[in-house]
Protein backbone atom coordinates (compact mmCIF):
# COMPACT_ATOMS: atom_id res chain seq x y z
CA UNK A 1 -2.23 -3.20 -13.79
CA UNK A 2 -0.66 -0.12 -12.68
CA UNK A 3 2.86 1.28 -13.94
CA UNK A 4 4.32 3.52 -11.11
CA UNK A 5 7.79 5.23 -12.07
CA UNK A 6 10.15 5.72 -8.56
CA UNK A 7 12.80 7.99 -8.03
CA UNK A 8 14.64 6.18 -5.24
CA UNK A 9 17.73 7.75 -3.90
CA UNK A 10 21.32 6.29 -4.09
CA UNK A 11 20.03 3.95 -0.45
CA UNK A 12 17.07 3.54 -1.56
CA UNK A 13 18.32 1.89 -4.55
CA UNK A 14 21.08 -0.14 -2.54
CA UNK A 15 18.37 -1.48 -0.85
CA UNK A 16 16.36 -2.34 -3.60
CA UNK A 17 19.33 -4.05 -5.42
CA UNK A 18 20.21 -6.29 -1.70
CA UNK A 19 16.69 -7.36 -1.13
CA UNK A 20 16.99 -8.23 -4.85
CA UNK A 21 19.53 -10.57 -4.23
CA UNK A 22 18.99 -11.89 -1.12
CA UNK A 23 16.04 -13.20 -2.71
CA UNK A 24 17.33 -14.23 -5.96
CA UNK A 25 14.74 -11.94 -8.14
CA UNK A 26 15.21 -10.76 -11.67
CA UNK A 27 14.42 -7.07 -11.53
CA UNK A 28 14.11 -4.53 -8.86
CA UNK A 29 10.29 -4.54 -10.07
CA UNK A 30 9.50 -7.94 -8.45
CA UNK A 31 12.02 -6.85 -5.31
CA UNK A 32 9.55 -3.87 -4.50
CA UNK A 33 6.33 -6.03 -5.24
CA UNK A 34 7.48 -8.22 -2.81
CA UNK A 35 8.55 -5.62 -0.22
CA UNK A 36 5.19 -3.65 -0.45
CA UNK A 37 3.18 -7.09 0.60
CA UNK A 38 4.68 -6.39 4.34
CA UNK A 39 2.70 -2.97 4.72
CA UNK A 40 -0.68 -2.64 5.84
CA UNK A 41 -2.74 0.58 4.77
CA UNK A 42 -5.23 2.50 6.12
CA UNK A 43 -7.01 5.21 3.56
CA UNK A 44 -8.29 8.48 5.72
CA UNK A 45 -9.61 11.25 3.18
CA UNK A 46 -8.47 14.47 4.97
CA UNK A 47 -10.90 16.96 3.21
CA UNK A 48 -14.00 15.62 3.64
CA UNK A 49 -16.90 17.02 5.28
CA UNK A 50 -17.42 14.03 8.45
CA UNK A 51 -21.48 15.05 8.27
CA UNK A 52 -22.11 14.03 4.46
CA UNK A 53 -24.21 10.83 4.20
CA UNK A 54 -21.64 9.11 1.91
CA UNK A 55 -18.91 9.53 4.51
CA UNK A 56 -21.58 8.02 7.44
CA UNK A 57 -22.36 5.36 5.37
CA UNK A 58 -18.92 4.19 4.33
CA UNK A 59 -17.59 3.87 7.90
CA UNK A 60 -21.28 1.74 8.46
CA UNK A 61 -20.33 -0.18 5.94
CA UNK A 62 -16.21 -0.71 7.48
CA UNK A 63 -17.84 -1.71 10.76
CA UNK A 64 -20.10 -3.48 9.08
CA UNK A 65 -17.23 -6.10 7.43
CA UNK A 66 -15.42 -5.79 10.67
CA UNK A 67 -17.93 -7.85 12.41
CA UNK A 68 -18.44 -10.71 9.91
CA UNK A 69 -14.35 -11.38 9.83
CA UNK A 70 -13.81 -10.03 6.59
């Protein structure tokens, strides 16, 4: 488990607090939990050397799952 603190500004919080409702949660904690499920993520390091062997062999291993449906 991970415990992230968020300073959200004054909208930010508003809409927090209507998503909240809307969707009759408890806390704003379970609002955002739900609200990060709709966002996809892609990780790119940006200082990494592209010729080490660990980088080559990490995107292998992405195309790798890419082709087996995972």
């Amino acid at each position: 488990m991970t415990k992230i603190q968020i300073d959200l500004s004054e909208t930010e919080d508003k809409t927090v607090e209507a998503y909240k409702l809307v969707y009759g949660l408890k806390t704003k904690q379970e609002a955002i939990k739900q609200m990060v499920k709709y966002f996809k993520v892609k990780i790119v390091p940006e200082r990494l050397n592209k010729q080490e062997d660990y980088y080559r062999k990490a995107l292998k291993f992405t195309e790798d799952k890419k082709w087996i449906g995972i």
